[in-house]
N, C-alpha and C. Protein backbone atom coordinates (compact mmCIF):
# COMPACT_ATOMS: atom_id res chain seq x y z
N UNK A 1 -82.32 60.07 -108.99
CA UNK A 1 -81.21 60.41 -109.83
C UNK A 1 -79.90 59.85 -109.26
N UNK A 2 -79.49 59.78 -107.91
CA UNK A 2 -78.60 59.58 -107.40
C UNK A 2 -78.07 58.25 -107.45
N UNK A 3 -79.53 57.59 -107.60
CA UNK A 3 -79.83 55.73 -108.03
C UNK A 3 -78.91 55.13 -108.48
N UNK A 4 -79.40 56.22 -109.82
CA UNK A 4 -78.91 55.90 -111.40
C UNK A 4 -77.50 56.01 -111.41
N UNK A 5 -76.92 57.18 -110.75
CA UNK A 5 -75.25 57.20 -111.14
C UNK A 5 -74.65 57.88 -109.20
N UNK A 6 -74.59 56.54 -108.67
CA UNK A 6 -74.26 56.68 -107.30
C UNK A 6 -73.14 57.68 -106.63
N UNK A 7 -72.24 57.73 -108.05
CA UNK A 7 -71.11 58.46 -107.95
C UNK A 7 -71.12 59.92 -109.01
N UNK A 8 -72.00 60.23 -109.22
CA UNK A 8 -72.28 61.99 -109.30
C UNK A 8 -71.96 62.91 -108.53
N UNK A 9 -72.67 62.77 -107.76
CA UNK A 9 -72.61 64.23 -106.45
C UNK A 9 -71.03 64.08 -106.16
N UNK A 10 -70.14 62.72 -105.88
CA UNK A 10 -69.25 62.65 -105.07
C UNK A 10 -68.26 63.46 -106.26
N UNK A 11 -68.46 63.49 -107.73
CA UNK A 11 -67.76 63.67 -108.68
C UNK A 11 -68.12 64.81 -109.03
N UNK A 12 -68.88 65.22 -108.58
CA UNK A 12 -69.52 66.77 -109.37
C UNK A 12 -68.84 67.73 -108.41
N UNK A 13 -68.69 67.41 -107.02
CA UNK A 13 -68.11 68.28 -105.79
C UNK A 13 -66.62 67.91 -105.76
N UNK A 14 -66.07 66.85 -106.68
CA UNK A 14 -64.58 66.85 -106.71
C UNK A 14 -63.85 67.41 -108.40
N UNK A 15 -64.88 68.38 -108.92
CA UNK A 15 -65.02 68.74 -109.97
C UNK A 15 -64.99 70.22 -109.97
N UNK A 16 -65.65 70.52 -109.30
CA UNK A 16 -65.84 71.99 -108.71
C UNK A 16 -64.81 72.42 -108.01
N UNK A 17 -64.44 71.79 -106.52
CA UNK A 17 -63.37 71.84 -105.85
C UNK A 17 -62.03 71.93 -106.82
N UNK A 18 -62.13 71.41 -107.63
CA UNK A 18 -60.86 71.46 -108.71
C UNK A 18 -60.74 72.97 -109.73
N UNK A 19 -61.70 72.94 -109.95
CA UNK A 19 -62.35 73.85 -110.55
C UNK A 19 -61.98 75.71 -109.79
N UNK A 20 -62.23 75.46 -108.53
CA UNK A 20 -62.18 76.27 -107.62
C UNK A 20 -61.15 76.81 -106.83
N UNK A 21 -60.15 75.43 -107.19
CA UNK A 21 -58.53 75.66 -106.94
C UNK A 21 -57.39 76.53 -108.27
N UNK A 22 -58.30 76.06 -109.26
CA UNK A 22 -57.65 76.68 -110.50
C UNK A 22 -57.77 78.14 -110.14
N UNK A 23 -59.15 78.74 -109.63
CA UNK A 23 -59.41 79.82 -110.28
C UNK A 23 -59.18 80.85 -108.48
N UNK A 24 -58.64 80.11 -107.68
CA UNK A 24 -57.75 80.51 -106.31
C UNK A 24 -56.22 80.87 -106.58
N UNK A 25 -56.45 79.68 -107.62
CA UNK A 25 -54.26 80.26 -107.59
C UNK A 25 -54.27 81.15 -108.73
N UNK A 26 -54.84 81.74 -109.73
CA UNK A 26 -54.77 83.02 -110.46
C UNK A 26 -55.08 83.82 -109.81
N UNK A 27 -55.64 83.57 -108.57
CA UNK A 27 -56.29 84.73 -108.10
C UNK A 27 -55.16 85.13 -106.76
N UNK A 28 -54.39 84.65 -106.73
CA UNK A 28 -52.69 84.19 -105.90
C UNK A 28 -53.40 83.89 -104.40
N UNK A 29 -54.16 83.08 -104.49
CA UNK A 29 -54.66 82.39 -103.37
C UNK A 29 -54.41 80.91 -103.00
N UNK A 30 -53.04 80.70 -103.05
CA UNK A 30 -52.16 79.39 -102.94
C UNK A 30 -53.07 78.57 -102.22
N UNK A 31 -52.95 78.96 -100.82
CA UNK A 31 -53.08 78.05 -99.47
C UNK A 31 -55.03 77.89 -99.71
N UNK A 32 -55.45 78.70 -99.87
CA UNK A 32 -57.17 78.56 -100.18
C UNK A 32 -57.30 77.13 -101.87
N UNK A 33 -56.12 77.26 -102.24
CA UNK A 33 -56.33 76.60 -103.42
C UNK A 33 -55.98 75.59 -103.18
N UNK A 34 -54.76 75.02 -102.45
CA UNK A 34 -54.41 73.81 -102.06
C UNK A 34 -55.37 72.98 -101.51
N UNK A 35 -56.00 73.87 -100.18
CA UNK A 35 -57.02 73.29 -99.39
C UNK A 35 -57.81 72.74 -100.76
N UNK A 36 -58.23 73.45 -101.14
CA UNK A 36 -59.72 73.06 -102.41
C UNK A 36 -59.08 71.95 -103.24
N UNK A 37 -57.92 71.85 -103.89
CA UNK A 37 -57.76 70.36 -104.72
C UNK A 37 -57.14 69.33 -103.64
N UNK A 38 -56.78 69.41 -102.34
CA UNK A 38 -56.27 68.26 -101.72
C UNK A 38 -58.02 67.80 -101.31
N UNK A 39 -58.59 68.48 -101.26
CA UNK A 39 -60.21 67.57 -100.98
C UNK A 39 -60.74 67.36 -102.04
N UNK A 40 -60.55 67.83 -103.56
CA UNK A 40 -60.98 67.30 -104.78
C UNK A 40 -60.00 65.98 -105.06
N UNK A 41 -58.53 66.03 -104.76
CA UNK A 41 -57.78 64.68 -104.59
C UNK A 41 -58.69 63.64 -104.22
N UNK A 42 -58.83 63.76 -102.69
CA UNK A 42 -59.55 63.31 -101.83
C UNK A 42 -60.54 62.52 -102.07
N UNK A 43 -61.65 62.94 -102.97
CA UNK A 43 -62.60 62.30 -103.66
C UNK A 43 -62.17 61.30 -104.85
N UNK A 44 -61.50 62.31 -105.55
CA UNK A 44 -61.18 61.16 -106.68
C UNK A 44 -60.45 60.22 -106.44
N UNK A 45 -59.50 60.54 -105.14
CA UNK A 45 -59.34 58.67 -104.91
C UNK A 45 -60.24 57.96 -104.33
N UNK A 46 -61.54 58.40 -103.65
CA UNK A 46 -62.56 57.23 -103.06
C UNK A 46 -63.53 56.81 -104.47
N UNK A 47 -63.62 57.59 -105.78
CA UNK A 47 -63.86 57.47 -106.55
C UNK A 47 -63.26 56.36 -107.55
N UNK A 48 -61.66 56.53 -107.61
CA UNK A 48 -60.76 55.36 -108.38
C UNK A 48 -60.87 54.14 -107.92
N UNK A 49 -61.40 54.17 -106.20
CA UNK A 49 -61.31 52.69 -105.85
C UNK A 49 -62.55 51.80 -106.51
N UNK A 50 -63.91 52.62 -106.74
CA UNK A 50 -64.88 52.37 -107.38
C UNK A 50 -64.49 52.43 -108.96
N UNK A 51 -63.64 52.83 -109.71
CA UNK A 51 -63.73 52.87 -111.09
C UNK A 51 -62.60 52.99 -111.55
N UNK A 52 -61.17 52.53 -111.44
CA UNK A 52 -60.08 53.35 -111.14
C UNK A 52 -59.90 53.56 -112.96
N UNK A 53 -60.59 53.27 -114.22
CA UNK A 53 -60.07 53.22 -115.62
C UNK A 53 -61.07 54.77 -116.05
N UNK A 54 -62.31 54.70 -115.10
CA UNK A 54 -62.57 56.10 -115.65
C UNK A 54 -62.33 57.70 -114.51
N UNK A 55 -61.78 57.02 -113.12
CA UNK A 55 -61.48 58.49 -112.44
C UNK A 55 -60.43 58.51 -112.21
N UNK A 56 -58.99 57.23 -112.88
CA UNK A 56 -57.97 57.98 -112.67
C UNK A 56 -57.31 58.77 -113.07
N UNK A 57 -58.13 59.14 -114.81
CA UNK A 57 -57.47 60.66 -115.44
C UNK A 57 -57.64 61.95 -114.70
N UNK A 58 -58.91 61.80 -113.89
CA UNK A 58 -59.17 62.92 -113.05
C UNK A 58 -58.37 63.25 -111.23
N UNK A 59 -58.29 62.14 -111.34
CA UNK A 59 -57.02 62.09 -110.11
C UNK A 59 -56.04 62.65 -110.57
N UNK A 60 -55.32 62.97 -111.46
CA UNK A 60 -54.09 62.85 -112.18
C UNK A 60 -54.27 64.10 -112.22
N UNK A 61 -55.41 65.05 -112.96
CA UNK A 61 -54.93 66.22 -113.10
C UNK A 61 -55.10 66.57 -111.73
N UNK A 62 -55.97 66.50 -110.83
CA UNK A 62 -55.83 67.06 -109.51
C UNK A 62 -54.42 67.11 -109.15
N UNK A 63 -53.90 66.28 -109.22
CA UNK A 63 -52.56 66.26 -108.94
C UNK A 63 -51.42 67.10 -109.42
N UNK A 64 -52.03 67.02 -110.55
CA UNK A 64 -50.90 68.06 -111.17
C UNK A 64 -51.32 69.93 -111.03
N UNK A 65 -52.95 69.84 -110.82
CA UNK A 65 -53.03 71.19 -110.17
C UNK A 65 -52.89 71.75 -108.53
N UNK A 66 -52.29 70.91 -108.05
CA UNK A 66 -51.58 70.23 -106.69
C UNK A 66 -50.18 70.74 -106.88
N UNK A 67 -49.39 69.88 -108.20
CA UNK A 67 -48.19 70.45 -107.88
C UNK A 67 -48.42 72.18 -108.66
N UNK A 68 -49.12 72.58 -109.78
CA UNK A 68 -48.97 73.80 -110.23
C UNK A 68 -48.95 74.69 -108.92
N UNK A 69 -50.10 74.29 -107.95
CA UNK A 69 -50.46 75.45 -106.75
C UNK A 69 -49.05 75.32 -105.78
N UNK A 70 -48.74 74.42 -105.65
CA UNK A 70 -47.64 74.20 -104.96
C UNK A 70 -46.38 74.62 -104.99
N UNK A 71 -45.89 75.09 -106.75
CA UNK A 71 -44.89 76.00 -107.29
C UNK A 71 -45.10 77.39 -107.14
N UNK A 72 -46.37 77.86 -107.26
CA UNK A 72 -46.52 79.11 -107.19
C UNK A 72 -45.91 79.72 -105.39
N UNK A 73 -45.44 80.95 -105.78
CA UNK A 73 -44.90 81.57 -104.45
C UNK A 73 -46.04 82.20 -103.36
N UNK A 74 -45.55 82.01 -102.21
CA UNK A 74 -46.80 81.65 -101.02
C UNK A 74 -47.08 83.51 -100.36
N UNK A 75 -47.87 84.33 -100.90
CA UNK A 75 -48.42 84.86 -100.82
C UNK A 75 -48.53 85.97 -99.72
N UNK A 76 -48.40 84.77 -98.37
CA UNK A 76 -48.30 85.89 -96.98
C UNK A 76 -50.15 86.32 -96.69
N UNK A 77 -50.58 86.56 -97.85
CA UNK A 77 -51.87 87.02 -97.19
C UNK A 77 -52.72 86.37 -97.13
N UNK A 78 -53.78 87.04 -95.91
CA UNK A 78 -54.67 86.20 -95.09
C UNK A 78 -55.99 86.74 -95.72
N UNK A 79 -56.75 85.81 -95.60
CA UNK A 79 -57.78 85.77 -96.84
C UNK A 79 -58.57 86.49 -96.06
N UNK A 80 -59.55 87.26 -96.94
CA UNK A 80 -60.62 88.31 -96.53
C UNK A 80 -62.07 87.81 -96.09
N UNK A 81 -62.27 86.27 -96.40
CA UNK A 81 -63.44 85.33 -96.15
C UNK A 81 -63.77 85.14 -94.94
């Protein structure tokens, strides 16, 4: 499977991570959320260098859920994980 579409896994885990940052900063978990889309960033740029017309819409929103987490006010608390 991996064959077939080399860049899955790398996109499915910079999908999630994104995914996972959204649902950190409702949950007012800034700094846990940042961490999670600066490594979903992360991917989708080793991803754009391979495709940059179909992963740079997805770079883009990382980014912008980058700056959303980044506006939100920083919390103070230390995560229970």
């Amino acid at each position: 499977m991996a064959a077939a579409n080399p860049d899955g896994p790398l996109r499915d885990l910079a999908v999630s991570l994104n995914n996972l940052a959204v649902q950190l900063g409702h949950l007012e978990r800034r700094e846990e959320g940042l961490t999670a889309i600066r490594e979903a960033a992360d991917h989708y740029r080793q991803l754009t260098l391979r495709d940059a017309a179909k992963y740079e819409p997805d770079l883009q929103t990382s980014l912008e859920v980058a700056e959303w987490l980044e506006s939100l006010p920083s919390s103070g608390r230390q995560s229970g994980l």
